[in-house]
N, C-alpha and C. Protein backbone atom coordinates (compact mmCIF):
# COMPACT_ATOMS: atom_id res chain seq x y z
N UNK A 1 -22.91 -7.93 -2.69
CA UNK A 1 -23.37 -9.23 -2.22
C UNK A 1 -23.34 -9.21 -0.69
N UNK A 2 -24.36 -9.49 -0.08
CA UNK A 2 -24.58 -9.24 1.28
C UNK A 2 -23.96 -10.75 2.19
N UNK A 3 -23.97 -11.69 1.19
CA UNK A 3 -23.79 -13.07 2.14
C UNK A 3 -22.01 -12.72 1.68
N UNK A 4 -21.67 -12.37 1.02
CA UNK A 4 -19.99 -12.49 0.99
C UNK A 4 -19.79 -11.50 2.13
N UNK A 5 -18.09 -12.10 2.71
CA UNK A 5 -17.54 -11.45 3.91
C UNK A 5 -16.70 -10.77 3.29
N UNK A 6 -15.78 -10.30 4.10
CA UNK A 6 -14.55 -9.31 4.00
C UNK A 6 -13.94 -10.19 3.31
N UNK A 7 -12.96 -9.43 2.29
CA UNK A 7 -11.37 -10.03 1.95
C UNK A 7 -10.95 -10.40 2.95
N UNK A 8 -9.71 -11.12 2.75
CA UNK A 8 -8.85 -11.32 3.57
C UNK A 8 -8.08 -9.98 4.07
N UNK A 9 -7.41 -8.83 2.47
CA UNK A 9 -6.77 -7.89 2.68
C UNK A 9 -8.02 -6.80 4.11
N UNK A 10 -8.80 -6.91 4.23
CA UNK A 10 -10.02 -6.28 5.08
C UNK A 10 -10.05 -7.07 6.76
N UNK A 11 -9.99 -8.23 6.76
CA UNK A 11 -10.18 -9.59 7.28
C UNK A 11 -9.25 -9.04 8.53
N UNK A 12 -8.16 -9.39 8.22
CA UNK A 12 -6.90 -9.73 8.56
C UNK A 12 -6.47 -8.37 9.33
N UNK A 13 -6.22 -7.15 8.67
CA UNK A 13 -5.71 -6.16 9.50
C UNK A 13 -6.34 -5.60 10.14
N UNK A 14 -7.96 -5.94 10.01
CA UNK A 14 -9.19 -5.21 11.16
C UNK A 14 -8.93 -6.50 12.41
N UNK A 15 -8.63 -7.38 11.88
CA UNK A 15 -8.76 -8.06 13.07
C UNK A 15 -7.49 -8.20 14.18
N UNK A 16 -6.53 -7.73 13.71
CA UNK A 16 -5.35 -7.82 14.56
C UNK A 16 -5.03 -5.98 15.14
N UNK A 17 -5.70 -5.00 14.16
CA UNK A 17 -5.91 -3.85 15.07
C UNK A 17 -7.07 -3.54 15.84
N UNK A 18 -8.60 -4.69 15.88
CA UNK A 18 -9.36 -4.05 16.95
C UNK A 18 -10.23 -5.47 16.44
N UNK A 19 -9.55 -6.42 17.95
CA UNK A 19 -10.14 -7.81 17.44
C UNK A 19 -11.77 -8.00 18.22
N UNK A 20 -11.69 -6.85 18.77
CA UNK A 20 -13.58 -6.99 19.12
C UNK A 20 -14.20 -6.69 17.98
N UNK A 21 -13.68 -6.21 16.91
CA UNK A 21 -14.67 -5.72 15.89
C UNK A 21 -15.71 -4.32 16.00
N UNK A 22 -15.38 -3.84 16.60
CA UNK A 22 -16.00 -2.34 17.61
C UNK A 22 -15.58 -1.53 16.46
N UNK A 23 -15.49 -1.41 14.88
CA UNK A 23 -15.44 -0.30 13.98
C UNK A 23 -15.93 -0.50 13.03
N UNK A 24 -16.95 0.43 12.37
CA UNK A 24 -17.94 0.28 11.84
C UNK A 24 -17.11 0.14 10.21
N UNK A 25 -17.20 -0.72 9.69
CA UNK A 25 -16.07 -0.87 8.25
C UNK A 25 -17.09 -1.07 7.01
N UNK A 26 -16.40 -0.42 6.15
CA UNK A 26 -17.14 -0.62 4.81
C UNK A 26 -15.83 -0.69 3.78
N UNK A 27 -15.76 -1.68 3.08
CA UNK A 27 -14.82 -2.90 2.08
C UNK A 27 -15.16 -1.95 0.94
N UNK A 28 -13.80 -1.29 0.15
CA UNK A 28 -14.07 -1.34 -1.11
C UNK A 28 -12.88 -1.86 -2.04
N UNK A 29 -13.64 -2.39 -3.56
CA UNK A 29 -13.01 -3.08 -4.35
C UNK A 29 -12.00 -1.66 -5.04
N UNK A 30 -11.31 -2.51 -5.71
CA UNK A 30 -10.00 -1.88 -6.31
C UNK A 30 -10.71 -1.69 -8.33
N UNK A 31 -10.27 -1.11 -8.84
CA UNK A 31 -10.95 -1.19 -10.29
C UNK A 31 -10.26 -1.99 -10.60
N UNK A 32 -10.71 -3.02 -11.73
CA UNK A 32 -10.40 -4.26 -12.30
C UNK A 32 -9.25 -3.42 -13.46
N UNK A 33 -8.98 -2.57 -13.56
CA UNK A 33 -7.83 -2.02 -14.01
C UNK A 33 -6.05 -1.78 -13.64
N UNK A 34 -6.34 -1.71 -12.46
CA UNK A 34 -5.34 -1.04 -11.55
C UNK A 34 -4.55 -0.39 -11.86
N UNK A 35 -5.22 0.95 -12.31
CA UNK A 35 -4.56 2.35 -12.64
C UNK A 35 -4.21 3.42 -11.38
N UNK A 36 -2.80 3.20 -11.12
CA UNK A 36 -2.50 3.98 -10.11
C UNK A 36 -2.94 5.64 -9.80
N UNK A 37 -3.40 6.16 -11.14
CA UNK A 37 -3.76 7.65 -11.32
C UNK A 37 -4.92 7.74 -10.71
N UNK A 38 -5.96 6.20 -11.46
CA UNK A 38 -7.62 6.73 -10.65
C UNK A 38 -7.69 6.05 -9.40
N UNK A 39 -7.09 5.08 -8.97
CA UNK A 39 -7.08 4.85 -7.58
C UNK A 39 -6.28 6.40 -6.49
N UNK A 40 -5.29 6.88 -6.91
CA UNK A 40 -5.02 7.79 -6.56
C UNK A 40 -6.19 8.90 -6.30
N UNK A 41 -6.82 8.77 -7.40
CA UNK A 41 -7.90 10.24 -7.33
C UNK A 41 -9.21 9.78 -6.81
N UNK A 42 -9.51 8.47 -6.71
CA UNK A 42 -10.44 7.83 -5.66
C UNK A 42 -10.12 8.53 -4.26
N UNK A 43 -8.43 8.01 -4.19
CA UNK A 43 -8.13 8.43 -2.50
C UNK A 43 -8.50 10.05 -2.54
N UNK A 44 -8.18 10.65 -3.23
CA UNK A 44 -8.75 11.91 -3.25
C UNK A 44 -10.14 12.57 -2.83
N UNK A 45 -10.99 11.84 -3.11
CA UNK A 45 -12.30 11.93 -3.20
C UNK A 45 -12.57 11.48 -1.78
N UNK A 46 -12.04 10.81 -1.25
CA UNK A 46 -12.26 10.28 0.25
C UNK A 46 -11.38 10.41 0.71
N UNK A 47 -10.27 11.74 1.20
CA UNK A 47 -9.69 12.40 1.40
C UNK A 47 -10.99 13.56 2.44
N UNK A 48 -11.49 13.81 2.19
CA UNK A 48 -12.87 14.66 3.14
C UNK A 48 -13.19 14.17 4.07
N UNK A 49 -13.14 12.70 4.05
CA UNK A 49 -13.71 11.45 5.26
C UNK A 49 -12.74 11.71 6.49
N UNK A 50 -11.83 12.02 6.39
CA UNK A 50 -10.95 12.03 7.14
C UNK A 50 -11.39 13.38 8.02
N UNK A 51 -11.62 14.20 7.54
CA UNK A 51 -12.50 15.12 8.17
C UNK A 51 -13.31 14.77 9.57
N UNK A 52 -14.15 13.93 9.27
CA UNK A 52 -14.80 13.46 10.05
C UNK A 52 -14.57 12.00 10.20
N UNK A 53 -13.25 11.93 10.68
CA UNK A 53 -12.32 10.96 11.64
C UNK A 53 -13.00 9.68 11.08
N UNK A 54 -12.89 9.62 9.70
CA UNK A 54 -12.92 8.07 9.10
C UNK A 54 -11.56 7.39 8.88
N UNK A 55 -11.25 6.59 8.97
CA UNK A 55 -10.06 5.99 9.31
C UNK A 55 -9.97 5.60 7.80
N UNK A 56 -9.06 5.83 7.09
CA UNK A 56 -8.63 4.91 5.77
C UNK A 56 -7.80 4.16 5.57
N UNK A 57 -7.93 3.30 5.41
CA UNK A 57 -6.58 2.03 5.33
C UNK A 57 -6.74 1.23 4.30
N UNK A 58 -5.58 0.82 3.56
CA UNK A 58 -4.89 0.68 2.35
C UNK A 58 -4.74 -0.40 2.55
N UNK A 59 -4.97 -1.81 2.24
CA UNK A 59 -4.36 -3.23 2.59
C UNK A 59 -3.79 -4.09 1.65
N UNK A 60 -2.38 -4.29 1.26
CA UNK A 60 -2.26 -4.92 0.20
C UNK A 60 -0.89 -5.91 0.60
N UNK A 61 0.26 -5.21 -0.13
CA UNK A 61 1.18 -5.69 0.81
C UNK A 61 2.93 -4.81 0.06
N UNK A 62 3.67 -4.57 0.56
CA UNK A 62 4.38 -3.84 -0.35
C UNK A 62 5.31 -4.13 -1.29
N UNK A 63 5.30 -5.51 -0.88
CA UNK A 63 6.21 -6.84 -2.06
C UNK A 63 5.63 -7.78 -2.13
N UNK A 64 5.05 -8.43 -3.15
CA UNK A 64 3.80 -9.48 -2.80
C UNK A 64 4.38 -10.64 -4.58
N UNK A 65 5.51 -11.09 -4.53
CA UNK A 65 5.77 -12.15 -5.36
C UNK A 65 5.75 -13.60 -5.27
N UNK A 66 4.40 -14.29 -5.31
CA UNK A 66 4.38 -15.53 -5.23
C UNK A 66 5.30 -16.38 -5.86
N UNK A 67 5.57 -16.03 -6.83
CA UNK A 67 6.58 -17.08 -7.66
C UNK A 67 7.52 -17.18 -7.11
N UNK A 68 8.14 -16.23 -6.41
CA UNK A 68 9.76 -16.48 -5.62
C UNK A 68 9.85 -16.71 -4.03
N UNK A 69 8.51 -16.52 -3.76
CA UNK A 69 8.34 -16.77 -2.29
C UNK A 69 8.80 -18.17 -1.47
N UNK A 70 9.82 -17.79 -0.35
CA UNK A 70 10.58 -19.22 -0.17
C UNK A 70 10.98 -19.59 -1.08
N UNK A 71 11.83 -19.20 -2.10
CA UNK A 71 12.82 -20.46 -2.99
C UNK A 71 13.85 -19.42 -3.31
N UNK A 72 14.21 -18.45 -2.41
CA UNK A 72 15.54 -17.95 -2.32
C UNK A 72 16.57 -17.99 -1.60
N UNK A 73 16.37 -19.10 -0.56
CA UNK A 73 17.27 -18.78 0.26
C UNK A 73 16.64 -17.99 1.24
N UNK A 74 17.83 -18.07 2.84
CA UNK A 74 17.28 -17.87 3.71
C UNK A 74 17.13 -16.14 4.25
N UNK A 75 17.82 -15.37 3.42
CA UNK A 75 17.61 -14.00 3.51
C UNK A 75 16.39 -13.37 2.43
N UNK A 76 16.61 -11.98 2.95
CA UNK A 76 15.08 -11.24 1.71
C UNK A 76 15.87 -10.92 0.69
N UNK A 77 14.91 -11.32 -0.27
CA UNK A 77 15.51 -11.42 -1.93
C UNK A 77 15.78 -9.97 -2.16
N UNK A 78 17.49 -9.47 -2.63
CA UNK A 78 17.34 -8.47 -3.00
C UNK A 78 16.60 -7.43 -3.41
N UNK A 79 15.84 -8.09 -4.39
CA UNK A 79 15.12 -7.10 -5.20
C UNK A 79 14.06 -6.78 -4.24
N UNK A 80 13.26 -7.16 -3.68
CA UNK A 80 12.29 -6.63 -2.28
C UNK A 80 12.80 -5.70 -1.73
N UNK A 81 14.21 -5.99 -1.44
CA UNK A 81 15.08 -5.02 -0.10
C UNK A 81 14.86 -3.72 -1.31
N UNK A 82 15.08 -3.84 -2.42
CA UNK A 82 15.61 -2.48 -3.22
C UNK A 82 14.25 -2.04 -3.37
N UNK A 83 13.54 -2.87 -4.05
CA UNK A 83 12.16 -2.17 -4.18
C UNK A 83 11.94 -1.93 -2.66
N UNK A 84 11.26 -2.28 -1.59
CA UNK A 84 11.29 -0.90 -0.24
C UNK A 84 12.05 -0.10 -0.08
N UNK A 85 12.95 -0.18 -0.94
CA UNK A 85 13.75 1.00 -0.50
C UNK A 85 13.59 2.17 -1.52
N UNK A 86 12.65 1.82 -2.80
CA UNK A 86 12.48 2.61 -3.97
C UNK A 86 11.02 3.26 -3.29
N UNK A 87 10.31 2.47 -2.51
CA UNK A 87 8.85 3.08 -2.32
C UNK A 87 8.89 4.39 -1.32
N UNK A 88 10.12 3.69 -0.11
CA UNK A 88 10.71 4.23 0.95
C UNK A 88 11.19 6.13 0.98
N UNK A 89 11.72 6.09 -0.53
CA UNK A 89 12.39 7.03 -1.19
C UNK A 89 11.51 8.02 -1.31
N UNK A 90 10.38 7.32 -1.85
CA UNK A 90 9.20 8.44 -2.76
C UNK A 90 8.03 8.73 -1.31
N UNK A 91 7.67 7.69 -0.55
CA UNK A 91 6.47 7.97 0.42
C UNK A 91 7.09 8.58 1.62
N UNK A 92 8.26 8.22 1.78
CA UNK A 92 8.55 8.54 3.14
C UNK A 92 10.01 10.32 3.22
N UNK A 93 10.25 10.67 2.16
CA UNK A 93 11.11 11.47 2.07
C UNK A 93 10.45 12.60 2.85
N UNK A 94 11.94 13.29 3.44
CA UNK A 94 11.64 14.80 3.97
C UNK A 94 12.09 16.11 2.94
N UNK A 95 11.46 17.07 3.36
CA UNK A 95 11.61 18.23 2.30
C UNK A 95 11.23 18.03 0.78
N UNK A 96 10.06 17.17 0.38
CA UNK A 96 9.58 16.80 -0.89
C UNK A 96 8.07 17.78 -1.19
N UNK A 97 8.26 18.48 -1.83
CA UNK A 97 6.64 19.02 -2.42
C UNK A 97 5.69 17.82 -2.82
N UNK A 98 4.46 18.23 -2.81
CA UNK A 98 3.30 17.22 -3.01
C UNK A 98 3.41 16.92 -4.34
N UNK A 99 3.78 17.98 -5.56
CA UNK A 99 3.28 17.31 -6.37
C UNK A 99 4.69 16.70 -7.10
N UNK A 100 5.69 16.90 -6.63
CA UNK A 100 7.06 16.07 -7.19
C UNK A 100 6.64 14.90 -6.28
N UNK A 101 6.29 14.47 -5.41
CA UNK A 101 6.08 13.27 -4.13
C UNK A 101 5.22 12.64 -5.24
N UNK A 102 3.96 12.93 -6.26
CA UNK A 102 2.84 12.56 -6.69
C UNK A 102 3.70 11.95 -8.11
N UNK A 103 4.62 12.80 -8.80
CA UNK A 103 5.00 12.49 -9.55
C UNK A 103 5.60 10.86 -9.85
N UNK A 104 6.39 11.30 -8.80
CA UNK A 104 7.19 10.22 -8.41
C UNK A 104 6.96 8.54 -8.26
N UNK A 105 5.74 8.68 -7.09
CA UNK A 105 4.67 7.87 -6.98
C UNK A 105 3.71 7.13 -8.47
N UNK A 106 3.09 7.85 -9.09
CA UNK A 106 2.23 7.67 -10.40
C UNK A 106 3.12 7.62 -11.27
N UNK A 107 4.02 7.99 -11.68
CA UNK A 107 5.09 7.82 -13.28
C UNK A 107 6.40 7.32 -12.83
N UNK A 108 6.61 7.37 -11.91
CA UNK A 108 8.44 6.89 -11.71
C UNK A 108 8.19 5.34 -10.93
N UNK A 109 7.12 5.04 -10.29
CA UNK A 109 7.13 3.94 -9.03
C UNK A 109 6.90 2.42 -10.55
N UNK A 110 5.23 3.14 -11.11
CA UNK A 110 4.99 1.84 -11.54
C UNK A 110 5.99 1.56 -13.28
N UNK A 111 6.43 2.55 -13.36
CA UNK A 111 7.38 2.08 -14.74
C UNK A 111 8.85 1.17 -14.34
N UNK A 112 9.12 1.35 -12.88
CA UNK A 112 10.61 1.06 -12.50
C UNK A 112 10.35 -0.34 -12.79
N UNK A 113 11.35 -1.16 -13.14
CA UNK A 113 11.75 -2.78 -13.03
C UNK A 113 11.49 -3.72 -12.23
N UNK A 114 11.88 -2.57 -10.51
CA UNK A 114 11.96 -3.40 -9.22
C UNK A 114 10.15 -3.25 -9.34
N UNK A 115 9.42 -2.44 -9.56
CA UNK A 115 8.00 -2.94 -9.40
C UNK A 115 7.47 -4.05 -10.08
N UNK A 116 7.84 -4.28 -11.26
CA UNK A 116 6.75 -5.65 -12.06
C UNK A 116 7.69 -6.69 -11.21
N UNK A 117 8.46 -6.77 -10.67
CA UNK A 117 9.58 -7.76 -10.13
C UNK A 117 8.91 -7.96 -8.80
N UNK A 118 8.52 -7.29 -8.25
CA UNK A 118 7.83 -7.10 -6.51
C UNK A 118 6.80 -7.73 -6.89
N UNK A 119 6.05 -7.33 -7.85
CA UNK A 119 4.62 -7.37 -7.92
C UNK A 119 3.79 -7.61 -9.45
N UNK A 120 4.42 -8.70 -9.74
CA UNK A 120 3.85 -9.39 -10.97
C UNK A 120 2.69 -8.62 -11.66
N UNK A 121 1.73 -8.80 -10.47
CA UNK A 121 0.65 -8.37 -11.02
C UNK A 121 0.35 -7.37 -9.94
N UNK A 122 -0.35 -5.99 -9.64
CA UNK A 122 -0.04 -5.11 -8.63
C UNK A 122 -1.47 -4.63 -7.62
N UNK A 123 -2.71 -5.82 -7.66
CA UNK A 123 -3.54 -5.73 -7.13
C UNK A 123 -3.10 -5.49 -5.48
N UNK A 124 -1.57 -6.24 -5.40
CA UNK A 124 -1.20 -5.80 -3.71
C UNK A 124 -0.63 -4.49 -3.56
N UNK A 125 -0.37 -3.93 -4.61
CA UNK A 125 0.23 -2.47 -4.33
C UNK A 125 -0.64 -1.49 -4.82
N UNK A 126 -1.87 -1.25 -5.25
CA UNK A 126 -2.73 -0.81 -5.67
C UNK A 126 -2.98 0.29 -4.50
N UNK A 127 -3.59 -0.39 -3.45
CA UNK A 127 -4.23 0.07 -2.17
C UNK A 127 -2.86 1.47 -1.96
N UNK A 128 -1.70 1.42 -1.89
CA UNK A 128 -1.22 2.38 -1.77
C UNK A 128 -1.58 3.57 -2.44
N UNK A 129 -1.76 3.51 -3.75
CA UNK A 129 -1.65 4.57 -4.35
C UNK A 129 -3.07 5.64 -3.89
N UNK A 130 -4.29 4.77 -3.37
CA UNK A 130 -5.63 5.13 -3.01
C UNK A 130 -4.87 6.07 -1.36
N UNK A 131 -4.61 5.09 -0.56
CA UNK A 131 -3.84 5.90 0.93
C UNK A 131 -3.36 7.38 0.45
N UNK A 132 -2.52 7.34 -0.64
CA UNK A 132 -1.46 8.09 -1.15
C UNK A 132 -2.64 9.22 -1.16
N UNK A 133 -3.35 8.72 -2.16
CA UNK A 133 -4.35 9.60 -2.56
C UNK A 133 -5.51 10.70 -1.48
N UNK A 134 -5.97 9.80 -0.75
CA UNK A 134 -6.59 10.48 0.92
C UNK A 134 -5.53 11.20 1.88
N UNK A 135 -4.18 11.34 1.68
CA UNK A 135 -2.91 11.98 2.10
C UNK A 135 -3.00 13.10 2.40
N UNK A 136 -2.18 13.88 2.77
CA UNK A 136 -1.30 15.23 2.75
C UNK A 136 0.15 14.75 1.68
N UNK A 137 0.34 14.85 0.68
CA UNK A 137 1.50 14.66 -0.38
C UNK A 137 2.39 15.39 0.21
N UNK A 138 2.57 16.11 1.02
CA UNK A 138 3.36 17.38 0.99
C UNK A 138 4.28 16.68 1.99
N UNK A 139 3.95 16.14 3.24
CA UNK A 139 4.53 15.31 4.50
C UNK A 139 4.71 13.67 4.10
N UNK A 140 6.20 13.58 4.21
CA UNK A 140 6.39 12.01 4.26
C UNK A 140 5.60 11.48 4.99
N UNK A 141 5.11 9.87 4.59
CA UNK A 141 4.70 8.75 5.38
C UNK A 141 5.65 8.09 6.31
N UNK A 142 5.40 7.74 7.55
CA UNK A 142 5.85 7.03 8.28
C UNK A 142 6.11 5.83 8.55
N UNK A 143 7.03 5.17 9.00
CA UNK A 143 7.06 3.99 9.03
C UNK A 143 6.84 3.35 9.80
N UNK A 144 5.54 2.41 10.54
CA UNK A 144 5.38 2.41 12.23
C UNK A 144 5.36 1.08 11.98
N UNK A 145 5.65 -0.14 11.19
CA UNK A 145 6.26 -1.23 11.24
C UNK A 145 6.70 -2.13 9.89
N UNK A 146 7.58 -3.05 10.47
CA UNK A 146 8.43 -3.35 9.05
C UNK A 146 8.65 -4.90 9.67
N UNK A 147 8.60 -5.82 8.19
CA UNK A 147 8.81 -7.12 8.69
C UNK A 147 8.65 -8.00 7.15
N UNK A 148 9.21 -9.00 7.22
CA UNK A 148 9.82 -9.89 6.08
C UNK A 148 9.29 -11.07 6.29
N UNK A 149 8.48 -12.07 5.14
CA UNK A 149 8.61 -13.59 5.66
C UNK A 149 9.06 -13.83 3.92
N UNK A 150 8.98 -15.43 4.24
CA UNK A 150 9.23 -15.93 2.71
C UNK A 150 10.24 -15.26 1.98
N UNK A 151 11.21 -14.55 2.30
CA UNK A 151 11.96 -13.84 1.76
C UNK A 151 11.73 -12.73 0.54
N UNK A 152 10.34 -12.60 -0.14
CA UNK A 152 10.10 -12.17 -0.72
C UNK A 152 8.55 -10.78 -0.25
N UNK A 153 7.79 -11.16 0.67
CA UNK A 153 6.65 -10.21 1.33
C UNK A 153 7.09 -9.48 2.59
N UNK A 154 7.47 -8.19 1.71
CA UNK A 154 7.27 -7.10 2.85
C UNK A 154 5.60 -7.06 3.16
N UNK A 155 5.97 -6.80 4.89
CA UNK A 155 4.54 -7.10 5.55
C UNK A 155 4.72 -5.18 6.19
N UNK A 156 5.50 -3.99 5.55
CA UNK A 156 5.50 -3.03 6.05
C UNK A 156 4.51 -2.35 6.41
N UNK A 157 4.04 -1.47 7.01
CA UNK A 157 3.15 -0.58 7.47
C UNK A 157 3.35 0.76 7.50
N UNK A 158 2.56 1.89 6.77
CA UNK A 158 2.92 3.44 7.09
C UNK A 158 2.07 3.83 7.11
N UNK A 159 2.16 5.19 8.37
CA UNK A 159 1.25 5.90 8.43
C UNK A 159 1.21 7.29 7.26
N UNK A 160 0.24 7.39 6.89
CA UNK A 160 0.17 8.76 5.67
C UNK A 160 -0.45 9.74 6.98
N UNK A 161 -0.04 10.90 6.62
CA UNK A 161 -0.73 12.03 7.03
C UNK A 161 -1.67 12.39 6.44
C-alpha cells in the first residue's frame, strides 16, 4: 500500500537516528506467524545486504508487556530484569560457537517462562530473531544502550556483528 506510512517500530528509530531522513528505507512486515526459525532464516537471506553496506535493523522492543506496564511499582518488574538478563546471556556471550548461540536463541529463548511473561504475544521480540539472523552467530552482540520506562519496557539496543 503506497498511501500507508512507516510503523511506528520503522517511524520512531529512523527518526531519532537520522532525523533528516537522508536513508533510503524499505519497511518489512514480520510473518503473521512469528516463527522465530523463519524469521531467523529471513535474516539469513539478507545477511548478503550487508555486503553492500545495507544497514539492518530489528525494531521491536526487548520486554514489551502491556498488561503490567506501570502497575508495579516504582522499580523494573523483576521478571524484565531476568528476562534481559536471559536474552543478555544468549546474544551477548563471549567464547560461544554460532551454532550453540543459534540454539540457544530458537529452542531455549522462546520456550523459557520469562519470555511469554515479557512478551505476551512476541510480535516485539520477533525483529530480533531476523537481526540474529543477518549476524555473525559466532561474535556476541553488543550492548550500545539500555533503558527502562513503565517498569516493564526494556527500550535496549545491540549492535549484532
Amino acid at each position: 500500500d503506497s498511501k500507508r506510512g512507516y510503523d511506528h517500530g520503522v517511524f520512531v528509530p529512523l527518526k531519532l537516528a537520522f532525523p533528516n531522513g537522508e536513508v533510503p528505507t524499505l519497511q518489512l512486515s514480520l510473518n503473521r506467524n512469528l516463527d522465530p526459525a523463519m524469521h531467523f532464516k529471513a535474516g539469513q537471506v539478507l545477511a548478503k545486504l550487508r555486503d553492500e553496506d545495507v544497514l539492518i535493523i530489528g525494531s521491536g522492543q526487548l520486554t514489551h508487556n502491556l498488561g503490567d506496564m506501570g502497575r508495579l511499582g516504582g522499580s523494573v518488574a523483576r521478571y524484565s530484569s531476568d528476562f534481559e538478563r536471559l536474552v543478555d546471556n544468549i546474544i551477548m556471550a563471549d567464547g560461544v560457537d554460532a551454532e550453540t548461540r543459534k540454539t540457544q536463541l530458537l529452542e531455549t529463548l522462546p520456550k523459557d517462562p520469562l519470555t511469554k511473561r515479557a512478551h505476551p504475544r512476541e510480535e516485539h521480540l520477533v525483529p530480533i530473531y531476523l537481526v540474529a539472523g543477518a549476524s555473525d552467530m559466532s561474535v556476541g552482540a553488543k550492548k550500545i544502550h539500555q533503558a527502562w520506562t513503565l517498569q516493564t519496557m526494556s527500550l535496549n539496543t545491540y549492535l549484532f556483528a
